[in-house]
PDB file of N, CA and C in Angstrom:
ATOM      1  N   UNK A   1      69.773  64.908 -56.401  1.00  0.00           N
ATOM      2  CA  UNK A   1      70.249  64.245 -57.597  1.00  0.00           C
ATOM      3  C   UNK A   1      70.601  65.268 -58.686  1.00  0.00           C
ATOM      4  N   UNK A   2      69.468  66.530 -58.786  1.00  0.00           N
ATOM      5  CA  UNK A   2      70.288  67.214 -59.683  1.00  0.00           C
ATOM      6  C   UNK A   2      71.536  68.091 -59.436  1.00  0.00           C
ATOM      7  N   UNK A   3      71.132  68.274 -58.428  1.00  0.00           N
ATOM      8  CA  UNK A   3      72.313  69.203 -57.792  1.00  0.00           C
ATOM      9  C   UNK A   3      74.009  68.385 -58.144  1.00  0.00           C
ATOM     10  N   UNK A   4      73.974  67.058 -57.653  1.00  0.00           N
ATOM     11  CA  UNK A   4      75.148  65.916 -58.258  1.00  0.00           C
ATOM     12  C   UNK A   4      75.403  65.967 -59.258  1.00  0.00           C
ATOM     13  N   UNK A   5      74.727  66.400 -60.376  1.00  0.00           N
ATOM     14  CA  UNK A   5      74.446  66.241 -61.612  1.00  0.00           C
ATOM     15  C   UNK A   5      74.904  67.492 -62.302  1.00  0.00           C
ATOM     16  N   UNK A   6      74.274  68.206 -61.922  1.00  0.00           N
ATOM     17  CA  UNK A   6      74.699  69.794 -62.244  1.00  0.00           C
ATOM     18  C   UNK A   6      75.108  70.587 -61.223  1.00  0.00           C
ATOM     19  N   UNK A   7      76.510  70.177 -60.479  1.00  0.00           N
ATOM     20  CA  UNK A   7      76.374  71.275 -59.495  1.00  0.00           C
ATOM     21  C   UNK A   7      76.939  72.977 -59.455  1.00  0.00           C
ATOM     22  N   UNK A   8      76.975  73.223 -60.550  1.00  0.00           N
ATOM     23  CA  UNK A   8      76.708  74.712 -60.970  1.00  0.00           C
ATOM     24  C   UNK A   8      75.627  75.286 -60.733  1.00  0.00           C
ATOM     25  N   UNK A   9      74.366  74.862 -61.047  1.00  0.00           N
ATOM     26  CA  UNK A   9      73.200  74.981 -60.958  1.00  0.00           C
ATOM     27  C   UNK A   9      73.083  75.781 -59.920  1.00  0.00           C
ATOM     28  N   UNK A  10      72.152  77.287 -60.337  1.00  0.00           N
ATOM     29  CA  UNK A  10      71.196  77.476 -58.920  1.00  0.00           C
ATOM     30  C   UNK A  10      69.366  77.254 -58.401  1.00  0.00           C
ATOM     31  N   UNK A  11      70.039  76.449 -57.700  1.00  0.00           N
ATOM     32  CA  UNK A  11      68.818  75.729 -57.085  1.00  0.00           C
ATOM     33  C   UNK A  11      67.510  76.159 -57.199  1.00  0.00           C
ATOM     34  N   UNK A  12      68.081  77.880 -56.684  1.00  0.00           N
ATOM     35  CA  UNK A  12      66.690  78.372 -56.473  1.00  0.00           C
ATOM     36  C   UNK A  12      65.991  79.008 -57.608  1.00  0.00           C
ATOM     37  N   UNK A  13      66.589  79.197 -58.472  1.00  0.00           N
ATOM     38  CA  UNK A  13      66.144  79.263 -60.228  1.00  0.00           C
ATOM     39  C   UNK A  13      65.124  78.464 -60.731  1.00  0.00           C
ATOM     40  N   UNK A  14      65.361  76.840 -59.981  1.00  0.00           N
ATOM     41  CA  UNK A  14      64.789  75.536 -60.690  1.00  0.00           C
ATOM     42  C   UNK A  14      63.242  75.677 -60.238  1.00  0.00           C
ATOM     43  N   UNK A  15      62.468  75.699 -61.190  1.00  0.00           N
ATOM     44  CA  UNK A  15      61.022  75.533 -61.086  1.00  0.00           C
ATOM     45  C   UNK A  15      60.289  74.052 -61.312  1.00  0.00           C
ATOM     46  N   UNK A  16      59.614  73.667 -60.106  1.00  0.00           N
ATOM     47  CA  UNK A  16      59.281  72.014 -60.693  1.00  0.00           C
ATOM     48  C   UNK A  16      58.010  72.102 -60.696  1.00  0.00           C
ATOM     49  N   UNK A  17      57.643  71.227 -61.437  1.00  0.00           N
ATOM     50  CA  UNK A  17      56.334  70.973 -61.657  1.00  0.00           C
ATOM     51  C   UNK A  17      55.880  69.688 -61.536  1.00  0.00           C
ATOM     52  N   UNK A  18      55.475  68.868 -60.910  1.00  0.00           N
ATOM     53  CA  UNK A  18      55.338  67.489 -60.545  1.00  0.00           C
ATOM     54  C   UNK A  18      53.718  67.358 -60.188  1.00  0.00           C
ATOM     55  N   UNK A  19      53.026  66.454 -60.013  1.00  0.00           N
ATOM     56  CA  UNK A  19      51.721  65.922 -59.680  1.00  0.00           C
ATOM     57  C   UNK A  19      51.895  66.162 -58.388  1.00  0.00           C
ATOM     58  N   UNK A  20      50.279  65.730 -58.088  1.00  0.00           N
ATOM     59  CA  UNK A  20      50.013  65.674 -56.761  1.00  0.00           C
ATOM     60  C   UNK A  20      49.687  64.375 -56.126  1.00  0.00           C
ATOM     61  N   UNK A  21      50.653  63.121 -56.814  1.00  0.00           N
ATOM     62  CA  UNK A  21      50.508  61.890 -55.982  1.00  0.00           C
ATOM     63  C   UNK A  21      50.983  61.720 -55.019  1.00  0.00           C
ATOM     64  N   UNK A  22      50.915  61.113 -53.780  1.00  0.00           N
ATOM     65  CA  UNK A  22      50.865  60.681 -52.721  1.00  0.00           C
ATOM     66  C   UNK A  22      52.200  61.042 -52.455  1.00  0.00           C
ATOM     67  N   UNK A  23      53.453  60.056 -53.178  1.00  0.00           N
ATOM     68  CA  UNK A  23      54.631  60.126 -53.414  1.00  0.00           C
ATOM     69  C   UNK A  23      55.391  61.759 -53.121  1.00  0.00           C
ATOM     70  N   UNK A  24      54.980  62.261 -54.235  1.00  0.00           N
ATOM     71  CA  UNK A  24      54.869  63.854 -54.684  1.00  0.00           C
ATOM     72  C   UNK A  24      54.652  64.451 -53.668  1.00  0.00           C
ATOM     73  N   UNK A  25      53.781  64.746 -52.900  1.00  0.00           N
ATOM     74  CA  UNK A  25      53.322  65.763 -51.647  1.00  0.00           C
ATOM     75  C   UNK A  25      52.901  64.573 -50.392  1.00  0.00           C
ATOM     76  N   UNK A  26      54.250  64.232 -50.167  1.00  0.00           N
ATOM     77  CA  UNK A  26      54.851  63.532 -48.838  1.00  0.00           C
ATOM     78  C   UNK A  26      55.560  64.944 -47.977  1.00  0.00           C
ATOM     79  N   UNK A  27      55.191  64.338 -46.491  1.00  0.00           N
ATOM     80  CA  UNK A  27      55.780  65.350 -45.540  1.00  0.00           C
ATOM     81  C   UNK A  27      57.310  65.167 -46.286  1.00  0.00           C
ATOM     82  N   UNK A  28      57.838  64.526 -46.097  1.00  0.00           N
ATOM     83  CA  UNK A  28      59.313  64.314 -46.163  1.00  0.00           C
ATOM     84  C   UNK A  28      59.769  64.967 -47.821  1.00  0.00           C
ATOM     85  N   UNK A  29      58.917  64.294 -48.613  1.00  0.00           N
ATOM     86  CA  UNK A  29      59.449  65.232 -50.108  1.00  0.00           C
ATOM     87  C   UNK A  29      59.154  66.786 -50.051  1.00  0.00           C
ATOM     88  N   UNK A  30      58.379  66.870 -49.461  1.00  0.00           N
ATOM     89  CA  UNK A  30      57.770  68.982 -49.265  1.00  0.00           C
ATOM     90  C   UNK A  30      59.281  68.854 -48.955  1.00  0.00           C
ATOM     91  N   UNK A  31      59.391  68.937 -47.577  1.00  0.00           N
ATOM     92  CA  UNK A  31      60.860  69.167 -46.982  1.00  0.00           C
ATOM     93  C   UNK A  31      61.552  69.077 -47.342  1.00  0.00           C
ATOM     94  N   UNK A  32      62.146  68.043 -48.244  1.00  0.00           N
ATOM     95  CA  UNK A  32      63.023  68.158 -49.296  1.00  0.00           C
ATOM     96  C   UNK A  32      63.251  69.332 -50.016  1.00  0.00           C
ATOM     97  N   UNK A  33      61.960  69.566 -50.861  1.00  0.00           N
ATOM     98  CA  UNK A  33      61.977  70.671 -51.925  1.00  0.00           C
ATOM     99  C   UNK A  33      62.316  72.134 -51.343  1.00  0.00           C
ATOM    100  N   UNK A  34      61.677  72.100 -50.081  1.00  0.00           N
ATOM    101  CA  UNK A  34      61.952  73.699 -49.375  1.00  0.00           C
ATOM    102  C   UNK A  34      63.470  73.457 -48.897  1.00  0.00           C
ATOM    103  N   UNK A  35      63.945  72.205 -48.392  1.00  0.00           N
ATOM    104  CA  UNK A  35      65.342  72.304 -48.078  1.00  0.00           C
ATOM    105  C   UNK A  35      66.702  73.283 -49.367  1.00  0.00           C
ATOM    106  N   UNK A  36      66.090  72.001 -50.719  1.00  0.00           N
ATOM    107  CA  UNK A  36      66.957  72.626 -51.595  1.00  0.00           C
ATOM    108  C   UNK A  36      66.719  73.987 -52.731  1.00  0.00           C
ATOM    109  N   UNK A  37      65.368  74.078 -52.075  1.00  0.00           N
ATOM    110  CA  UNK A  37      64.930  75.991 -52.225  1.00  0.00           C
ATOM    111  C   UNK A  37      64.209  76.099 -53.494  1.00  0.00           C
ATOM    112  N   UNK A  38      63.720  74.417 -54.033  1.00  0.00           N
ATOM    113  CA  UNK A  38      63.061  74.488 -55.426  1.00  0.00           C
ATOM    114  C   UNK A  38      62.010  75.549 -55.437  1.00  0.00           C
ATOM    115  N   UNK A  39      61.562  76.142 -56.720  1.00  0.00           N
ATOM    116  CA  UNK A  39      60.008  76.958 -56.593  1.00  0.00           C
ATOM    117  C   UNK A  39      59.060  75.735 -56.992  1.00  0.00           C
ATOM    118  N   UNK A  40      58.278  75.727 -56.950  1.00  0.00           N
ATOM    119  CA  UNK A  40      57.118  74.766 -57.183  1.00  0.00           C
ATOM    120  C   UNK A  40      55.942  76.083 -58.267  1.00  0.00           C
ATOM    121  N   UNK A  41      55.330  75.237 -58.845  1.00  0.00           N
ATOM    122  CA  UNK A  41      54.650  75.480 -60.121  1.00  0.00           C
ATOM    123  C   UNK A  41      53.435  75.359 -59.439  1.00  0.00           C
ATOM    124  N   UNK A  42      52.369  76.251 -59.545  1.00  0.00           N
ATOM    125  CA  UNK A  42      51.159  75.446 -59.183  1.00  0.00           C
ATOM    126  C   UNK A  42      50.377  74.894 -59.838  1.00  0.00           C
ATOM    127  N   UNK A  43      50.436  73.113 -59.088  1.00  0.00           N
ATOM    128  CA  UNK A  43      49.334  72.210 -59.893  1.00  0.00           C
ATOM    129  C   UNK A  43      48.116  72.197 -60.090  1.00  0.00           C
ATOM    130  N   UNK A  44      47.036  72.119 -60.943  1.00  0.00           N
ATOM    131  CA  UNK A  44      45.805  71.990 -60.565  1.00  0.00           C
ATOM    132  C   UNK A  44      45.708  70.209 -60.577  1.00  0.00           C
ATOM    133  N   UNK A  45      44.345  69.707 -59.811  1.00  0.00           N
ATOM    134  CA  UNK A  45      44.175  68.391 -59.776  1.00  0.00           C
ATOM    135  C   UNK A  45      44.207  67.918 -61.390  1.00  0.00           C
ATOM    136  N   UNK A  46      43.998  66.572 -61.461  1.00  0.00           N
ATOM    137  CA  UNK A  46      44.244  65.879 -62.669  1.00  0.00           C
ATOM    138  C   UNK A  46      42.810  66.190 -63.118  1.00  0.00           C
ATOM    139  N   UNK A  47      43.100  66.166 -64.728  1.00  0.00           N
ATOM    140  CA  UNK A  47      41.738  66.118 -65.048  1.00  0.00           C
ATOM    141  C   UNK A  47      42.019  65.924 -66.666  1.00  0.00           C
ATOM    142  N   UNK A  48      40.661  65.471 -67.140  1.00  0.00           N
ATOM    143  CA  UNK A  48      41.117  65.568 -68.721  1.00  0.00           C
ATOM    144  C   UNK A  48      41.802  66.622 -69.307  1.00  0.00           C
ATOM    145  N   UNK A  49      41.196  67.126 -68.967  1.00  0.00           N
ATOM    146  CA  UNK A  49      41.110  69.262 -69.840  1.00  0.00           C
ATOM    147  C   UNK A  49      42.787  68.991 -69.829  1.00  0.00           C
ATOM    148  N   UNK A  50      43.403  69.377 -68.886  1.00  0.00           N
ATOM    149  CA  UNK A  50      44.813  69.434 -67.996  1.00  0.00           C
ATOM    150  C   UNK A  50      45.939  68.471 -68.631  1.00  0.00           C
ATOM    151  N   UNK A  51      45.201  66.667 -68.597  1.00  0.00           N
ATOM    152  CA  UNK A  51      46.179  65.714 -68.799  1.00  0.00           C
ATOM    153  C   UNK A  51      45.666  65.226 -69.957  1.00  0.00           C
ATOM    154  N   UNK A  52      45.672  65.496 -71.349  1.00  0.00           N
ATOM    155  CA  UNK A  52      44.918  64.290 -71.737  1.00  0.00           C
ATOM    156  C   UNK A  52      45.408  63.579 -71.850  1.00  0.00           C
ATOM    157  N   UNK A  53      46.981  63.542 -72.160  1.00  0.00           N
ATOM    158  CA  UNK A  53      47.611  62.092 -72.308  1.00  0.00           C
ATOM    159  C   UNK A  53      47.650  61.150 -71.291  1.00  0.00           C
ATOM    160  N   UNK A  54      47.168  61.424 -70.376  1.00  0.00           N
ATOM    161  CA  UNK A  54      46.982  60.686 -68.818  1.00  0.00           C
ATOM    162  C   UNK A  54      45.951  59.911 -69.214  1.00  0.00           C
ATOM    163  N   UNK A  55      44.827  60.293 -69.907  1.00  0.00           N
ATOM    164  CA  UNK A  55      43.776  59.735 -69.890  1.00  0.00           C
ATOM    165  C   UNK A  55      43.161  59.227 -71.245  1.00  0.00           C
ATOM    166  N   UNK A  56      43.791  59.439 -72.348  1.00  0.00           N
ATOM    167  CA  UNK A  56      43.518  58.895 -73.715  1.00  0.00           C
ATOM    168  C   UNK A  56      44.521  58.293 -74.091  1.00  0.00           C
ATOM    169  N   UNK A  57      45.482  58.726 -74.029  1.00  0.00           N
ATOM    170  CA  UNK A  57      46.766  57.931 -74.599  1.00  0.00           C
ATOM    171  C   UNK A  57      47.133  57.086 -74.019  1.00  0.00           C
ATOM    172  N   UNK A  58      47.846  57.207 -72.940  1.00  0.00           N
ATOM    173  CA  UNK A  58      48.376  56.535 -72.371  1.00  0.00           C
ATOM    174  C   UNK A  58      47.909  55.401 -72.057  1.00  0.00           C
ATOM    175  N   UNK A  59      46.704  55.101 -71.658  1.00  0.00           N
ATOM    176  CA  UNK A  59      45.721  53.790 -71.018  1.00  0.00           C
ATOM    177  C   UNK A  59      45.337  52.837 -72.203  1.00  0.00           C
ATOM    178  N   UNK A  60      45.329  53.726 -73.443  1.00  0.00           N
ATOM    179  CA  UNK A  60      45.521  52.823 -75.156  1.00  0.00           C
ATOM    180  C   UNK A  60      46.334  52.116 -75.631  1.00  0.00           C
ATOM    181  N   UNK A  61      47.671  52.880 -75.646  1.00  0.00           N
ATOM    182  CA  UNK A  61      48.984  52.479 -75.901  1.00  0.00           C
ATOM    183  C   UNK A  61      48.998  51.546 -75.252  1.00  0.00           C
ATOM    184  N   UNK A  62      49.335  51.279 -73.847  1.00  0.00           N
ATOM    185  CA  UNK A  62      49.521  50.601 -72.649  1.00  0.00           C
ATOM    186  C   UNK A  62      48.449  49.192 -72.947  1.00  0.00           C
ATOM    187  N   UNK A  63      47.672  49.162 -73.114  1.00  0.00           N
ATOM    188  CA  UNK A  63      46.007  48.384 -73.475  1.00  0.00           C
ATOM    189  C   UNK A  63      46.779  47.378 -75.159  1.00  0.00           C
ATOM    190  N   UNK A  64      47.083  47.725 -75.780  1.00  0.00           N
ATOM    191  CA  UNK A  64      48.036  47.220 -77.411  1.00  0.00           C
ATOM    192  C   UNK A  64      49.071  47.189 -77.090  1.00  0.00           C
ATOM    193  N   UNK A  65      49.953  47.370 -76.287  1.00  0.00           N
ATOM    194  CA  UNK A  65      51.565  46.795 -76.091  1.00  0.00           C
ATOM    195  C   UNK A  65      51.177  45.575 -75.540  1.00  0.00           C
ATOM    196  N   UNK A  66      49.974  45.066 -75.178  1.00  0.00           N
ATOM    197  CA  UNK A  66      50.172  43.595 -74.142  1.00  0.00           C
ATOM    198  C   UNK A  66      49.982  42.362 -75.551  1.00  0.00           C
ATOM    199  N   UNK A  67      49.489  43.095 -76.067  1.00  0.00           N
ATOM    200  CA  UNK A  67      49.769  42.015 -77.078  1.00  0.00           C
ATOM    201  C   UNK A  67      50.700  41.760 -77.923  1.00  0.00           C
ATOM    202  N   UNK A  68      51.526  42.638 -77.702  1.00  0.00           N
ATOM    203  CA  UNK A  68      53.214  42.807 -78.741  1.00  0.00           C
ATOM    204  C   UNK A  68      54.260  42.090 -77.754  1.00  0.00           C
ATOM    205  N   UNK A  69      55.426  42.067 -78.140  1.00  0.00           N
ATOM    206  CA  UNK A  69      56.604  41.404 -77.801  1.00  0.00           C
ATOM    207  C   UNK A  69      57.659  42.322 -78.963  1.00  0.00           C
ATOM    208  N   UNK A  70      58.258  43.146 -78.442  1.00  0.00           N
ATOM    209  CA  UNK A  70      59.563  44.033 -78.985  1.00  0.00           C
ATOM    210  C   UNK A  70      60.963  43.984 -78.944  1.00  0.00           C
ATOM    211  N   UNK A  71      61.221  43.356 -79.548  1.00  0.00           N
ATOM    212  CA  UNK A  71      62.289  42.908 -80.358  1.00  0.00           C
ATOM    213  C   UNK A  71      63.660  44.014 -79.957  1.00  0.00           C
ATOM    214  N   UNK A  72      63.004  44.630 -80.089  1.00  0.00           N
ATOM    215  CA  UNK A  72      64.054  46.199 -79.832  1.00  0.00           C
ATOM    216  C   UNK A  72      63.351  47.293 -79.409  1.00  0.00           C
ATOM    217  N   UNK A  73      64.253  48.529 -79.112  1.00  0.00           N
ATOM    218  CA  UNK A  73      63.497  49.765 -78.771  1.00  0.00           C
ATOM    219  C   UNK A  73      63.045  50.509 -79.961  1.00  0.00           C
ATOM    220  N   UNK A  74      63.192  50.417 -80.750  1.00  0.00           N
ATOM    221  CA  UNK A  74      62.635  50.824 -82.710  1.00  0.00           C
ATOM    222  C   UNK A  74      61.847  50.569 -82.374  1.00  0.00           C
ATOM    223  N   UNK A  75      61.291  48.805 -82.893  1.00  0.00           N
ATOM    224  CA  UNK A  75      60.389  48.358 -82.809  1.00  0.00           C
ATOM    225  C   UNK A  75      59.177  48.413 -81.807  1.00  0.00           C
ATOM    226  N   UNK A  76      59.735  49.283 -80.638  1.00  0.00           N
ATOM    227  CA  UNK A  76      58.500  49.829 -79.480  1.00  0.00           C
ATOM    228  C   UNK A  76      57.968  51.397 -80.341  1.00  0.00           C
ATOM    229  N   UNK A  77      58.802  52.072 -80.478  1.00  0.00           N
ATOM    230  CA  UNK A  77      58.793  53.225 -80.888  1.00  0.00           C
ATOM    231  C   UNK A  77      57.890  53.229 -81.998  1.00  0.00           C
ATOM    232  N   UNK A  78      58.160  52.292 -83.072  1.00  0.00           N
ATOM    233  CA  UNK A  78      57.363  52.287 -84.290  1.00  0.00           C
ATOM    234  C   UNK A  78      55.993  52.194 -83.832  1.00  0.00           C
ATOM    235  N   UNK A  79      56.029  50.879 -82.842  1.00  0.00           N
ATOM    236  CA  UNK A  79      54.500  50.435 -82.262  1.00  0.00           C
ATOM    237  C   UNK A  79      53.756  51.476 -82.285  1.00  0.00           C
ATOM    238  N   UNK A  80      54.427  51.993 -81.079  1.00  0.00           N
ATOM    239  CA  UNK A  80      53.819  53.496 -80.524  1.00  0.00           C
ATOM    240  C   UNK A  80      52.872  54.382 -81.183  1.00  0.00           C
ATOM    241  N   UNK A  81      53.963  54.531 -82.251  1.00  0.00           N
ATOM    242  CA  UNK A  81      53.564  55.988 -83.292  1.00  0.00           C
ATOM    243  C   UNK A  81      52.525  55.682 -83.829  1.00  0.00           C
ATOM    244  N   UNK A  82      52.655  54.319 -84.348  1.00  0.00           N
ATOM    245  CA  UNK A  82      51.512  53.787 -85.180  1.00  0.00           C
ATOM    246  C   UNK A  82      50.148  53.797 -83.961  1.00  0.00           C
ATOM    247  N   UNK A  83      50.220  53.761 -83.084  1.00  0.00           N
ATOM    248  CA  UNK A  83      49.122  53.367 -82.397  1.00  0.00           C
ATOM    249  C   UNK A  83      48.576  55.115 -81.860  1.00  0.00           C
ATOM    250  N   UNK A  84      49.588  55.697 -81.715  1.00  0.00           N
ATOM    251  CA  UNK A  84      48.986  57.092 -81.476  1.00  0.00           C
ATOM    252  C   UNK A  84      48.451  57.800 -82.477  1.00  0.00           C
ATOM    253  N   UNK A  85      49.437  57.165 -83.591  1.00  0.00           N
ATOM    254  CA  UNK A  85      48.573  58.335 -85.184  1.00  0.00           C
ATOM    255  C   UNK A  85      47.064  57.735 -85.471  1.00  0.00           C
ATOM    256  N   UNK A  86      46.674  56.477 -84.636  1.00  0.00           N
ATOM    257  CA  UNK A  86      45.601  55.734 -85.161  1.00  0.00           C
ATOM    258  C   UNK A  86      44.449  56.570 -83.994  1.00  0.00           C
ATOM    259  N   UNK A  87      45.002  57.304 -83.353  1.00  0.00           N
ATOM    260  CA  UNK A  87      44.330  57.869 -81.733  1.00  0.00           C
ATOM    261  C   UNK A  87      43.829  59.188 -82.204  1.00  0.00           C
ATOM    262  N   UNK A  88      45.077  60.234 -82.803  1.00  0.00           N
ATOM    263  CA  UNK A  88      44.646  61.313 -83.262  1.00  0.00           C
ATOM    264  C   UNK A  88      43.398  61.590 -84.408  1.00  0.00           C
TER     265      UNK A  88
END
């Protein structure tokens, strides 16, 4: 897809950095990535230290949007901010 996208691009320049879900480190996606010569980043497992927005934010935000209904994408955005500046 990026390659379609940018095909100037050299491939083997591109450094990814992705998780280690299931999805992510599939036989078939490895193969992928070594096909189109990506470097890979090394992940460590998830963890607070590492993610915190994985694990404070995100599960908050997500937890107060069920009670909203957004009108528009502003009006998500505003939500948001307000709910993260209330986090920090």
């Amino acid at each position: 897809m990026l390659l379609g996208k940018r095909p100037t691009i050299d491939a083997s320049a591109v450094i990814l950095h992705h998780d280690n879900a299931s999805a992510h480190s599939s036989q078939s996606t490895e193969l992928e990535i070594d096909v189109i010569e990506f470097q890979l980043l090394s992940h460590h497992p998830k963890s607070p230290e590492f993610f915190p927005y994985d694990f404070r934010f995100f599960p908050e935000v997500k937890s107060q949007w069920r009670v909203f209904f957004f009108g528009s994408k502003q009006a998500l955005t505003v939500e948001s901010w307000r709910i993260v500046s209330c986090l920090i």
